[in-house]
Protein backbone atom coordinates (compact mmCIF):
# COMPACT_ATOMS: atom_id res chain seq x y z
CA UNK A 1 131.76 151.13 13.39
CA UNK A 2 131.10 147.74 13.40
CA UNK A 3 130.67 147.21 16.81
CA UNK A 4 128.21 149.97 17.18
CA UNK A 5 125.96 148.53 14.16
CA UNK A 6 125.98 145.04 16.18
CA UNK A 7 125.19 146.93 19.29
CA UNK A 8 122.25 147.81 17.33
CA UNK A 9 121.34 145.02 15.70
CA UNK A 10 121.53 143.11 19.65
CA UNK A 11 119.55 145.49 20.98
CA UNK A 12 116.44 145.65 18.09
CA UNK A 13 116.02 141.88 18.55
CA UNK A 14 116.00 142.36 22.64
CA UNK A 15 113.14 144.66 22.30
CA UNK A 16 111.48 142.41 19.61
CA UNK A 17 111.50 139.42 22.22
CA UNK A 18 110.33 141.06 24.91
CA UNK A 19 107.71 142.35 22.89
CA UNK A 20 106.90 138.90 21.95
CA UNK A 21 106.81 137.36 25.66
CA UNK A 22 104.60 139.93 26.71
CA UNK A 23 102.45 139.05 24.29
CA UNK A 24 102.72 135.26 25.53
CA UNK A 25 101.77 136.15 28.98
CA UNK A 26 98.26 138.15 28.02
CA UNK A 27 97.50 135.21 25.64
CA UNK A 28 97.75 132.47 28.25
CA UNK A 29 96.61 134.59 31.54
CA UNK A 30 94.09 132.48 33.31
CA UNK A 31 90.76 133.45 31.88
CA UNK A 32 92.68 134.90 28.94
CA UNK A 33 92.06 132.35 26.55
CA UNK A 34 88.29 132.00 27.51
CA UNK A 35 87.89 135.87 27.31
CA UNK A 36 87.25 135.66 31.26
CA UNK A 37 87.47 139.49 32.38
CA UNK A 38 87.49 140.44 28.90
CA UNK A 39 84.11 139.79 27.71
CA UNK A 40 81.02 137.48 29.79
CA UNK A 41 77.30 138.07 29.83
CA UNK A 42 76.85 136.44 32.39
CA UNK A 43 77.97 136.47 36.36
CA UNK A 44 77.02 134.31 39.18
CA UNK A 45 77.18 135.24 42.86
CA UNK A 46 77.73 131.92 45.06
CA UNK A 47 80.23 130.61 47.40
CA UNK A 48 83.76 129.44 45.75
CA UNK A 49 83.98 126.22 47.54
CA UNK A 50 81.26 124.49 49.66
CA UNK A 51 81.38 120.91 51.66
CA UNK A 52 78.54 118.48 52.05
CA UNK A 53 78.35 115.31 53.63
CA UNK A 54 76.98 112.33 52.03
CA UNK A 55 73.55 111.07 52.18
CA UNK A 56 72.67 114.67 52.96
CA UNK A 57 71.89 117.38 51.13
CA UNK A 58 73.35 120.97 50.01
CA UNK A 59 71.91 123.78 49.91
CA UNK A 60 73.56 126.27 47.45
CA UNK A 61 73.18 130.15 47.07
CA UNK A 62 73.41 131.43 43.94
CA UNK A 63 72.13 135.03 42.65
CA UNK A 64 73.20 135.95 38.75
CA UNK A 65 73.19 139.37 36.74
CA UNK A 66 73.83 139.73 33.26
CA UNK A 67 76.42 142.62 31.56
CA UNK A 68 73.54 144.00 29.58
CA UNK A 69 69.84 144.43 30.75
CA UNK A 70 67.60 141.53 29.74
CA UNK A 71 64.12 141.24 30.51
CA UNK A 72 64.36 138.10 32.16
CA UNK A 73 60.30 138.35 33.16
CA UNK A 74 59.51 137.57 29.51
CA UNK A 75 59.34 134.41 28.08
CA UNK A 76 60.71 131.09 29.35
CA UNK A 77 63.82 130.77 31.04
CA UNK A 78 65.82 128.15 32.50
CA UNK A 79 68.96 127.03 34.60
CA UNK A 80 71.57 124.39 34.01
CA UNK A 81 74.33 123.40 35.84
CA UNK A 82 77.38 122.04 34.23
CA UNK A 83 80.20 120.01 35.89
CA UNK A 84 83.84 120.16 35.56
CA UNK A 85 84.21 121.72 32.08
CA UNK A 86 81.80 125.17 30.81
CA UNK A 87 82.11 124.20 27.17
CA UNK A 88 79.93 121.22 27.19
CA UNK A 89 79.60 121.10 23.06
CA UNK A 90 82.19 118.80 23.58
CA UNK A 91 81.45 116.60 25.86
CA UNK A 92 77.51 116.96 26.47
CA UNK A 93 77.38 114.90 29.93
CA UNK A 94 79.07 117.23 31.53
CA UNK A 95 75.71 119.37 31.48
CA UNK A 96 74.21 117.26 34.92
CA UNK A 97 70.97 119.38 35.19
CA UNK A 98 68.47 121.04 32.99
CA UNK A 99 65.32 122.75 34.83
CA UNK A 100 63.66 122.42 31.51
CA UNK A 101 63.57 118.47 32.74
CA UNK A 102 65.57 117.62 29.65
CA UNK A 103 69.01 116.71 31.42
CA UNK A 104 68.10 115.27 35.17
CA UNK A 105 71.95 113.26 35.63
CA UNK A 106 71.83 114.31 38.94
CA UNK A 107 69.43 114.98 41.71
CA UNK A 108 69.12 118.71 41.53
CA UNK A 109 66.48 121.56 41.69
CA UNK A 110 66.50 125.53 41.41
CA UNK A 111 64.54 126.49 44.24
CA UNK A 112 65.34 130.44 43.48
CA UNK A 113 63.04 132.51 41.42
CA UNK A 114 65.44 132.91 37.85
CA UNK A 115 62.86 135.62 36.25
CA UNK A 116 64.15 137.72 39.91
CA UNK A 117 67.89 136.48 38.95
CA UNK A 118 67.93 134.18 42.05
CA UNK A 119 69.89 130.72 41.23
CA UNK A 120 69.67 128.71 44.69
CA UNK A 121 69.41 125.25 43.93
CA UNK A 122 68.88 121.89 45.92
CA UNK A 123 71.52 119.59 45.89
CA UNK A 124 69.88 116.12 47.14
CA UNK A 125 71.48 112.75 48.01
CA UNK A 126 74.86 113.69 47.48
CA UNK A 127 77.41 111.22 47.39
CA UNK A 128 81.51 111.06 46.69
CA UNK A 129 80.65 111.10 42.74
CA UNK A 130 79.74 114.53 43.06
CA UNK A 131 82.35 116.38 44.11
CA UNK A 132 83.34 118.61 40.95
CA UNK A 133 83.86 122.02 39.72
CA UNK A 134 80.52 123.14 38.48
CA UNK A 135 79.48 125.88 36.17
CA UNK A 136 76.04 127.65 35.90
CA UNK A 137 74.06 128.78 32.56
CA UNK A 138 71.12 130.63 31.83
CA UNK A 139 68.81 129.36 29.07
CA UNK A 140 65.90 132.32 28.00
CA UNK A 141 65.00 133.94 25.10
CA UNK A 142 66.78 136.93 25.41
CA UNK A 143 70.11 135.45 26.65
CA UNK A 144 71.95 131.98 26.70
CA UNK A 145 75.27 132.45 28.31
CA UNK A 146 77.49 130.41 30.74
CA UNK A 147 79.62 132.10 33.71
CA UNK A 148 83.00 130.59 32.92
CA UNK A 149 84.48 132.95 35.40
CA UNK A 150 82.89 132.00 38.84
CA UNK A 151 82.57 128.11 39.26
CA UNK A 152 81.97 126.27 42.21
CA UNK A 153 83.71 123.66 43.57
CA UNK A 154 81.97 121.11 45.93
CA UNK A 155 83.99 118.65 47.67
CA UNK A 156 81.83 115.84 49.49
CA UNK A 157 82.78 114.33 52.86
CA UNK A 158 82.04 111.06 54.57
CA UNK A 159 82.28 111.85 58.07
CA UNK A 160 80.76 115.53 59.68
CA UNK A 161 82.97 118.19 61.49
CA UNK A 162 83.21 118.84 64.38
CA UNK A 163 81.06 121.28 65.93
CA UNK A 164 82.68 124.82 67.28
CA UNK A 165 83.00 125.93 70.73
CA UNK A 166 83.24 129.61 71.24
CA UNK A 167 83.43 131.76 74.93
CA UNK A 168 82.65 135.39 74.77
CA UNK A 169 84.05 137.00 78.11
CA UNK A 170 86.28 137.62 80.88
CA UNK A 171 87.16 134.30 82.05
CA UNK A 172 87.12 134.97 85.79
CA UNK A 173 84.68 134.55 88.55
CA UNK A 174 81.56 136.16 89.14
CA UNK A 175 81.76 137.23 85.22
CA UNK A 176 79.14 136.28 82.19
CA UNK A 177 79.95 134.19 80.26
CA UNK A 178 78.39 133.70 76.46
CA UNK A 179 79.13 130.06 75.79
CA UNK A 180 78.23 128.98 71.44
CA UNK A 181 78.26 125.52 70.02
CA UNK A 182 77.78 125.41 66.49
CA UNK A 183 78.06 123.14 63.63
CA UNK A 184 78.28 123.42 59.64
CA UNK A 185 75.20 122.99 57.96
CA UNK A 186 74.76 122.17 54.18
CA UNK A 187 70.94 120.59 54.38
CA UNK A 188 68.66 123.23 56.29
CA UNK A 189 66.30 121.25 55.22
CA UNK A 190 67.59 118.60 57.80
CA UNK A 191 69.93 120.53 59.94
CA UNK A 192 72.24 119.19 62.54
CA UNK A 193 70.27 118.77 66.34
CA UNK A 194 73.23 120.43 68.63
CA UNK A 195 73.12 119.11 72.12
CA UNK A 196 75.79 119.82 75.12
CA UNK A 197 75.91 119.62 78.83
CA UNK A 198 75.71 122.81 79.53
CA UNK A 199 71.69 122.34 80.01
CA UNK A 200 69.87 119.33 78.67
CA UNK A 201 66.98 121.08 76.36
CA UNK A 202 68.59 124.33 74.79
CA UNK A 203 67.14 125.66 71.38
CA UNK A 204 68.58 124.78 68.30
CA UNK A 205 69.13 128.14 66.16
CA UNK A 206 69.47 128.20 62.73
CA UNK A 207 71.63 131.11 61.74
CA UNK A 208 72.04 132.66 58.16
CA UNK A 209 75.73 133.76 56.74
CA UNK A 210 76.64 136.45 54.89
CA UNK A 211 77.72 133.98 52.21
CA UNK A 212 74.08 132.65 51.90
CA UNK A 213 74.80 129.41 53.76
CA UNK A 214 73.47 128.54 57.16
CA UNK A 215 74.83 127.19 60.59
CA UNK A 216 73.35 125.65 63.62
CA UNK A 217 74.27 126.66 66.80
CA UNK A 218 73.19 126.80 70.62
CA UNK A 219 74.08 129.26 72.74
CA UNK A 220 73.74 129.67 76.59
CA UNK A 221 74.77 132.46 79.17
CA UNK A 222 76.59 131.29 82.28
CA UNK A 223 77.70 133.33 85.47
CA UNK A 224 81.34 131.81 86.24
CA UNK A 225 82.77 130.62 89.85
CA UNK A 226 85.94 128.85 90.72
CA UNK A 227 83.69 125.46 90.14
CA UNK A 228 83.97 126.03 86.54
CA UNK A 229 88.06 126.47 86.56
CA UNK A 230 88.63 123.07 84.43
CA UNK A 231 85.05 122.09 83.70
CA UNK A 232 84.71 120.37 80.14
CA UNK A 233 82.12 121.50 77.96
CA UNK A 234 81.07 119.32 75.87
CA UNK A 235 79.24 119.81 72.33
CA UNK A 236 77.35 117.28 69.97
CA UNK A 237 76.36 117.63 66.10
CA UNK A 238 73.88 114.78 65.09
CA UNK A 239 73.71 114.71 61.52
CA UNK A 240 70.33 113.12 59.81
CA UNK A 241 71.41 110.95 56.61
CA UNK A 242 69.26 109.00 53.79
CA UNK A 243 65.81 110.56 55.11
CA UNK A 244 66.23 110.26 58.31
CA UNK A 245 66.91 106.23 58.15
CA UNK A 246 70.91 106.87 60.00
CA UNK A 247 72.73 109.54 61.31
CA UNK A 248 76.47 110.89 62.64
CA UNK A 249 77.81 112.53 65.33
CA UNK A 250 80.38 115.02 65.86
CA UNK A 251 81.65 115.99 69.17
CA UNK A 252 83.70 118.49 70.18
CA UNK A 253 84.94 119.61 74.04
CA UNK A 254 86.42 122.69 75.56
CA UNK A 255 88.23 123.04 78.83
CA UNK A 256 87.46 126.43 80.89
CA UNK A 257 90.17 127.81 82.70
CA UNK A 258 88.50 130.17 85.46
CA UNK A 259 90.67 132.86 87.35
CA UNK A 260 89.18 133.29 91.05
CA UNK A 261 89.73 134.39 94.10
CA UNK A 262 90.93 132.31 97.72
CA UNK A 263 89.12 130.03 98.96
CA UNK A 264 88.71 127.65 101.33
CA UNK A 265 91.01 129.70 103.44
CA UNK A 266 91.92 128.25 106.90
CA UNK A 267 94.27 129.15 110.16
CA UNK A 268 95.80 126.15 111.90
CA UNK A 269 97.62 126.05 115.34
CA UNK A 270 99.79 123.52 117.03
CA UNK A 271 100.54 122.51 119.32
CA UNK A 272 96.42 121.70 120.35
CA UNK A 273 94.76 123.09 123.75
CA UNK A 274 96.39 125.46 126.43
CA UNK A 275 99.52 126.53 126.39
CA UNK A 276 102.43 127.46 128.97
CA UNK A 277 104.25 130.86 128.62
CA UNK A 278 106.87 130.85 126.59
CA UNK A 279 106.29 127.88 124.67
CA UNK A 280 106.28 128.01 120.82
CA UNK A 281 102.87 127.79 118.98
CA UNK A 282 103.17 127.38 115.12
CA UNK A 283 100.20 128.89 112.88
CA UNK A 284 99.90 127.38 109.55
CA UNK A 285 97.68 129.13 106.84
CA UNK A 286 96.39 127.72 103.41
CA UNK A 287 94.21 128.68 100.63
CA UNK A 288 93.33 127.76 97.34
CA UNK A 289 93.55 130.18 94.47
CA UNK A 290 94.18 130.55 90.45
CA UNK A 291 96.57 132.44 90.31
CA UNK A 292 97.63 130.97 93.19
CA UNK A 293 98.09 133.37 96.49
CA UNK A 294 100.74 136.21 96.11
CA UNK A 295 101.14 136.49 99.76
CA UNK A 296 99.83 135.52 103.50
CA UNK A 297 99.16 137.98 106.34
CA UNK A 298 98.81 137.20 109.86
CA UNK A 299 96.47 139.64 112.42
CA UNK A 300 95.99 139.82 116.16
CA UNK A 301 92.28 141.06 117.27
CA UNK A 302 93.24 143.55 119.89
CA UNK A 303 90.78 146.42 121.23
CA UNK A 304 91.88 148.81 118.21
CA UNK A 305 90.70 146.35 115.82
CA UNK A 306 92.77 143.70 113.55
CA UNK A 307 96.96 144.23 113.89
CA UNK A 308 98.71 142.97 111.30
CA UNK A 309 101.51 140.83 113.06
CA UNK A 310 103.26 138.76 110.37
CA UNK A 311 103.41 138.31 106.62
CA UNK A 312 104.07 134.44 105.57
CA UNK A 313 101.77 131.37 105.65
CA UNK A 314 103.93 129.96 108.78
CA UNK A 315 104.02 132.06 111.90
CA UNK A 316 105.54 130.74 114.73
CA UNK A 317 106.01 132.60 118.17
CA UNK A 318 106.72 132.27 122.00
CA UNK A 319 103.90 132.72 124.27
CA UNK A 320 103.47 135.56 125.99
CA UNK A 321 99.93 135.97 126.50
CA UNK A 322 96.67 134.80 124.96
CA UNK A 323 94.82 136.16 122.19
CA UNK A 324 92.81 135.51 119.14
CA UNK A 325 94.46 135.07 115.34
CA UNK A 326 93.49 134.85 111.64
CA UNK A 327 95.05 134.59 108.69
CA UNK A 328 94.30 136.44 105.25
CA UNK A 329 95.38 135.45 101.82
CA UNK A 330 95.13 137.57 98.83
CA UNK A 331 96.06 137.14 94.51
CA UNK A 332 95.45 139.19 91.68
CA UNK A 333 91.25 138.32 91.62
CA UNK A 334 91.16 139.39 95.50
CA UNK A 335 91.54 138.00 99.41
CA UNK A 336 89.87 136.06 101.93
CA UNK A 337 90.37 135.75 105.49
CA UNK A 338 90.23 132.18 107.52
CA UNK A 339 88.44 131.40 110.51
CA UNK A 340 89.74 132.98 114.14
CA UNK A 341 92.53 130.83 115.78
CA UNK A 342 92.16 131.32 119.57
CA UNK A 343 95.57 131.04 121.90
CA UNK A 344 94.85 130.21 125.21
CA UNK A 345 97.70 130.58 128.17
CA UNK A 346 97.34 127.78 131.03
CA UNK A 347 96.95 129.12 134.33
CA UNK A 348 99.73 128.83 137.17
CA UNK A 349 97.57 126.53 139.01
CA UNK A 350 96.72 124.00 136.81
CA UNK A 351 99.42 122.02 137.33
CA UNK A 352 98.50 121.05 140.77
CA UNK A 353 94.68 120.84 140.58
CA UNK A 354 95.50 118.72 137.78
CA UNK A 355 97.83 116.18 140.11
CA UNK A 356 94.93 116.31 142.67
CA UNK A 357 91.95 115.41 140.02
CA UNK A 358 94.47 112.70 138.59
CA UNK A 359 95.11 111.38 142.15
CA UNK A 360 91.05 111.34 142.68
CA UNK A 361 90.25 109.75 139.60
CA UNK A 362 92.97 107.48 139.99
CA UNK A 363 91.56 105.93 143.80
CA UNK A 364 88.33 105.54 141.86
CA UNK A 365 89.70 103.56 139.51
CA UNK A 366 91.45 101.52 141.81
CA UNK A 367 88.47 100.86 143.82
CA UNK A 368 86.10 99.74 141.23
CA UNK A 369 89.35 97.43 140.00
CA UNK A 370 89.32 95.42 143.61
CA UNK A 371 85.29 95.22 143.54
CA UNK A 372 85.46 93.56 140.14
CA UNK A 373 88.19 91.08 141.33
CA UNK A 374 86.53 90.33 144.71
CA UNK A 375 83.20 89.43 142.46
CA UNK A 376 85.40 87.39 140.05
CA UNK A 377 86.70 85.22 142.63
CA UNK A 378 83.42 84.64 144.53
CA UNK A 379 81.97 83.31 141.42
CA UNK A 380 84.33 80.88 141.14
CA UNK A 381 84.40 79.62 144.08
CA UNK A 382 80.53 79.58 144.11
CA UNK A 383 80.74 77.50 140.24
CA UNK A 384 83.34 74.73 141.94
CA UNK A 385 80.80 73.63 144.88
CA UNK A 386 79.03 71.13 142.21
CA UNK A 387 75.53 69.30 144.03
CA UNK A 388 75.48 65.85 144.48
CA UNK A 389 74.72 63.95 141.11
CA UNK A 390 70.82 62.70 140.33
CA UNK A 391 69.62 59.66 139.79
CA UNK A 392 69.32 58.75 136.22
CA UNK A 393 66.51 56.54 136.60
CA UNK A 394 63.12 57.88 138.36
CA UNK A 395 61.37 55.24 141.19
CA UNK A 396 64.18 53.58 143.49
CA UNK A 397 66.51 50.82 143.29
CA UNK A 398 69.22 49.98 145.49
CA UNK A 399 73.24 49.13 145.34
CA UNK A 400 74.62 46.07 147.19
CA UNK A 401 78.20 46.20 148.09
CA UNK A 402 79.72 42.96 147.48
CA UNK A 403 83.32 41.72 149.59
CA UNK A 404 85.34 43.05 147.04
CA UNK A 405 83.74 46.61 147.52
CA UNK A 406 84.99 46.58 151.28
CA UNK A 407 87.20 48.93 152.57
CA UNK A 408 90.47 47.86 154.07
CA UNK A 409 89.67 48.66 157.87
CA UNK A 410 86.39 46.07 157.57
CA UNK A 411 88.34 43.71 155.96
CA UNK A 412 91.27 43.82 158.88
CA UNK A 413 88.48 43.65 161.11
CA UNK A 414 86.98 40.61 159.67
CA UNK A 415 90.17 38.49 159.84
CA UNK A 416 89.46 35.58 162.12
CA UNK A 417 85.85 35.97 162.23
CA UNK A 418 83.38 34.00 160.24
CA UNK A 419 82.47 35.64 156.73
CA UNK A 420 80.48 38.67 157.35
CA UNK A 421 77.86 39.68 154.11
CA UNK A 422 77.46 43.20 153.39
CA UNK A 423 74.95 44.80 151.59
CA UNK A 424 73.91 48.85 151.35
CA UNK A 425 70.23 49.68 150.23
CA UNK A 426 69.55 52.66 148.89
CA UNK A 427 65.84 53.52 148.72
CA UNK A 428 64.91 56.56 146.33
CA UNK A 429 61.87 58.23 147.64
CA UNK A 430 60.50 59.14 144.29
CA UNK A 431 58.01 62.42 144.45
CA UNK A 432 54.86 63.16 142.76
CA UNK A 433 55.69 64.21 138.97
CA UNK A 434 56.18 68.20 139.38
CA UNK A 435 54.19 70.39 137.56
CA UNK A 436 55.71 72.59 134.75
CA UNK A 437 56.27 75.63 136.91
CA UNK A 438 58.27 73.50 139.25
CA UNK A 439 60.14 71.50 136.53
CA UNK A 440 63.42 73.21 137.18
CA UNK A 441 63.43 72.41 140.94
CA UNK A 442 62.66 68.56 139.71
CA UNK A 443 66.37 67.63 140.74
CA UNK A 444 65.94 68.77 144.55
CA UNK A 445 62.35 66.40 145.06
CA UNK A 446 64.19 63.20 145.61
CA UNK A 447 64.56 61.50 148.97
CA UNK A 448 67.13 59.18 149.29
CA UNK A 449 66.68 56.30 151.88
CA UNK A 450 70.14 54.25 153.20
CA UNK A 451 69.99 50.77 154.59
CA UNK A 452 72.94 48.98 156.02
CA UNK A 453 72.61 45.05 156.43
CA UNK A 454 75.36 42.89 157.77
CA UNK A 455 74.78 39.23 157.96
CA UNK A 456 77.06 36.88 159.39
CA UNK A 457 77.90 33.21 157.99
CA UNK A 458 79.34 30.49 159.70
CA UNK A 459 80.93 27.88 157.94
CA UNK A 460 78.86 25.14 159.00
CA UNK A 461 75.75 26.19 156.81
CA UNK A 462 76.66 28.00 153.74
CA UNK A 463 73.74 26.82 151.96
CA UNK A 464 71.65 28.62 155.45
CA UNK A 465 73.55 30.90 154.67
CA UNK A 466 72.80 32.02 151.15
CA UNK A 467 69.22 31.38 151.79
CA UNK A 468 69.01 34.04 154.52
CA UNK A 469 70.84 36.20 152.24
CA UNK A 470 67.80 35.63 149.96
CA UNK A 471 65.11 35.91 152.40
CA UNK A 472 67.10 39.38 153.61
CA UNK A 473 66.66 40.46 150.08
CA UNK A 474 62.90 39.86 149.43
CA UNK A 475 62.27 41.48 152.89
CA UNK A 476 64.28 44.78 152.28
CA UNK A 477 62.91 44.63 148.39
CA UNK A 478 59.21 44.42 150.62
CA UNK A 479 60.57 47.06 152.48
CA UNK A 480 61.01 49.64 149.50
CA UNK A 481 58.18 48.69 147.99
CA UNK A 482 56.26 49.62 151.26
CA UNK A 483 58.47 52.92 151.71
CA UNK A 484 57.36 53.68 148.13
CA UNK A 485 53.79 53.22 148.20
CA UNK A 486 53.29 54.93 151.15
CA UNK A 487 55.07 57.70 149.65
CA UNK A 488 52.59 58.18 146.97
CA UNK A 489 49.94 58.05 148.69
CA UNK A 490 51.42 60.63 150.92
């Protein structure tokens, strides 16, 4: 009995806290306390979060309805915007904006029509200060009511996104490809210019969202080939700031990877030239391709048309008989065939005309070799026969052998005679001057006149002796002078 009575007792107080949590949990729902879902009069349509980026601007969307019908065409009404906290009675400065021009805190306007229910507002010069939860109220004579329900939360940035690359397509060749760049913008006022290479003036759209906001964007059409497989595109967002006085730019890039077909497909053969039967001749074939080449096939041109011969990129083979090759090289996009590879046999009788137009050509050479020699050494026998040296000094003089200048022979011969003078004259025969055509031949227009003298002294009268030597001189110097005078006048 008593068990049963505190069975019911435990189970009377389980039902009573339960009860009581429950009750806990409506009371302190979110929105509960605020009667949020309960009871509003007013509701605001507008995005829940939006960026900006300072020293811009943000443009916000807002529409509003109210839960009963109000004549909002009547009377005045106005708009005010409240930050971080709806119940301002509190705390006053948290109302930031008043279109009534009572509360301007921050640099705001309602650009939307509020007797049509339209809320859009102008958020200008925005800074880190302003990045809040913020609340919206309508002020008319009818209604005055916050939406504590819907706030919006702006969170300002310093630096600006980067801009989006999208591709709309089959990335393969000979396909279209839509190509989009665009870029968040908060100011349409002053929207983003959107620049890529991809073509150097394309039009800057501005685009409206479903949410109200707007975005930038460019957008060009492209038809693809394998030139594009890895090409970078390459996107700018420049971002006016503080009335156009600076700016920032976001970039963004996108790699295309193209699928296409072979190219550059091409047959190779070695060894080069002719070639004797039953030698080995190696054909090499190579492509480009992405994906790369699933297979190689070899053909022979015969008089049925192509026959396929081999499947690999190397062939190899004994000769034989001639004939003409290609290669072909196919993937998943599609195939391409190289340029013709002729072989050509050499004939039986090559060998020998061969020997005979080496042994020609050969004597030729030969030939031509002796000529060249035979010229080389005439030359140099022709430069080693050097001319008899010039005089250096024009007119004439002459050169007097003294004793000491004899040769050996004269002086045996003169032993036991009396002293025996020498003397050699040379007379120079000097030309008229030679004109400037002749100048070259100047060195060949000299005569040169010899005069032997021998005068014998005894060795009674050396003082005779030396006089005659003098008088011999004056008459030979008379002599020259003659020689030379009548020269000239010649």
């Amino acid at each position: 009995m008593w068990i049963y009575l505190a069975t019911r007792v435990k189970a009377g107080l389980s039902v009573k806290m339960l009860a009581a949590n429950l009750l806990l949990t409506i009371l302190f729902l979110p929105g509960a306390v605020t009667g949020c879902g309960l009871h509003s009069d007013l509701f605001i349509t507008t995005p829940k979060n939006m960026k900006a980026l300072s020293g811009s601007c943000l443009q916000i969307p807002c529409n509003f309805s109210a839960s009963q019908e109000h004549d909002f065409g009547l009377g005045k009404i106005f708009g005010v915007w409240i930050k971080n906290n709806p119940y301002f009675g509190e705390n006053p400065k948290n109302v930031v904006f008043n279109s009534s021009g009572t509360v301007l805190t921050y640099p705001m306007n309602i650009t939307g029509n509020l007797s049509q229910k339209q809320c859009a507002t102008l958020f200008s010069n925005m800074s880190s200060i302003h990045t809040d939860k913020y609340f919206f109220r309508i002020h008319s004579s009818s209604l005055r009511a916050t939406d504590i329900c819907n706030a919006l939360q702006i969170r300002v940035i310093d630096s600006p996104p980067s801009p989006v690359i999208n591709v709309l397509g089959n990335l393969k060749e000979k396909e279209s490809l839509t190509v989009t760049c665009s870029a968040f913008t908060p100011c349409p006022n002053s929207p983003p210019k959107l620049i890529w290479n991809l073509l150097k003036d394309s039009n800057n759209n501005l685009e409206g969202n479903t949410d109200g906001t707007f975005t930038a964007q460019i957008q060009e059409i492209i038809t693809l080939t394998d030139k594009h497989d890895g090409y970078n595109i390459t996107c700018s967002a420049t971002y006016p700031l503080n009335g156009g006085k600076d700016n920032k730019t976001a970039e963004e890039t996108r790699t295309l990877s193209v699928l296409y077909s072979p190219k550059n497909t091409t047959a190779s053969m070695s060894p080069l030239g002719l070639v004797s039967a039953d030698a080995t001749v190696n054909l090499t074939c190579s492509s480009r391709a992405k994906p790369p080449v699933r297979n190689f096939t070899w053909f022979k041109i015969s008089t049925g048309g192509p026959l396929k011969v081999f499947e690999g990129d190397f062939y190899s083979f004994n000769v034989a008989e001639g004939g003409v090759y290609y290669c072909e090289a196919t993937n998943d996009v599609g195939n391409e065939a190289s340029s013709k590879v002729k072989v050509t046999m050499r004939d039986r009788g090559f060998a020998s005309t061969s020997f005979k137009w080496g042994a020609i050509l050969g004597g030729i050479f030969g030939i031509i070799v002796i000529i060249c020699l035979v010229i080389l050494v005439w030359r140099l026998k022709s430069e080693g026969q050097t001319p008899p040296e010039p005089q250096s000094q024009a007119g004439e003089h002459a050169s007097v052998k003294t004793p000491a200048e004899k040769t050996k022979g004269e002086e045996k011969e003169g032993e036991g005679e009396d002293p025996i003078h020498y003397g050699e004259i040379v007379f120079l025969e000097q030309r008229p001057k030679p004109s400037s055509d002749s100048a070259q031949d100047a060195g060949h227009q000299q005569d040169t006149l010899y005069s032997e003298v021998k005068v014998r002294n005894t060795t009674n009268n050396q003082t005779q002796a030396a006089d005659g030597v003098e008088d011999l001189y004056m008459n030979v110097r008379n002599t020259v002078d003659a020689v030379v005078e009548a020269t000239h006048d010649t």
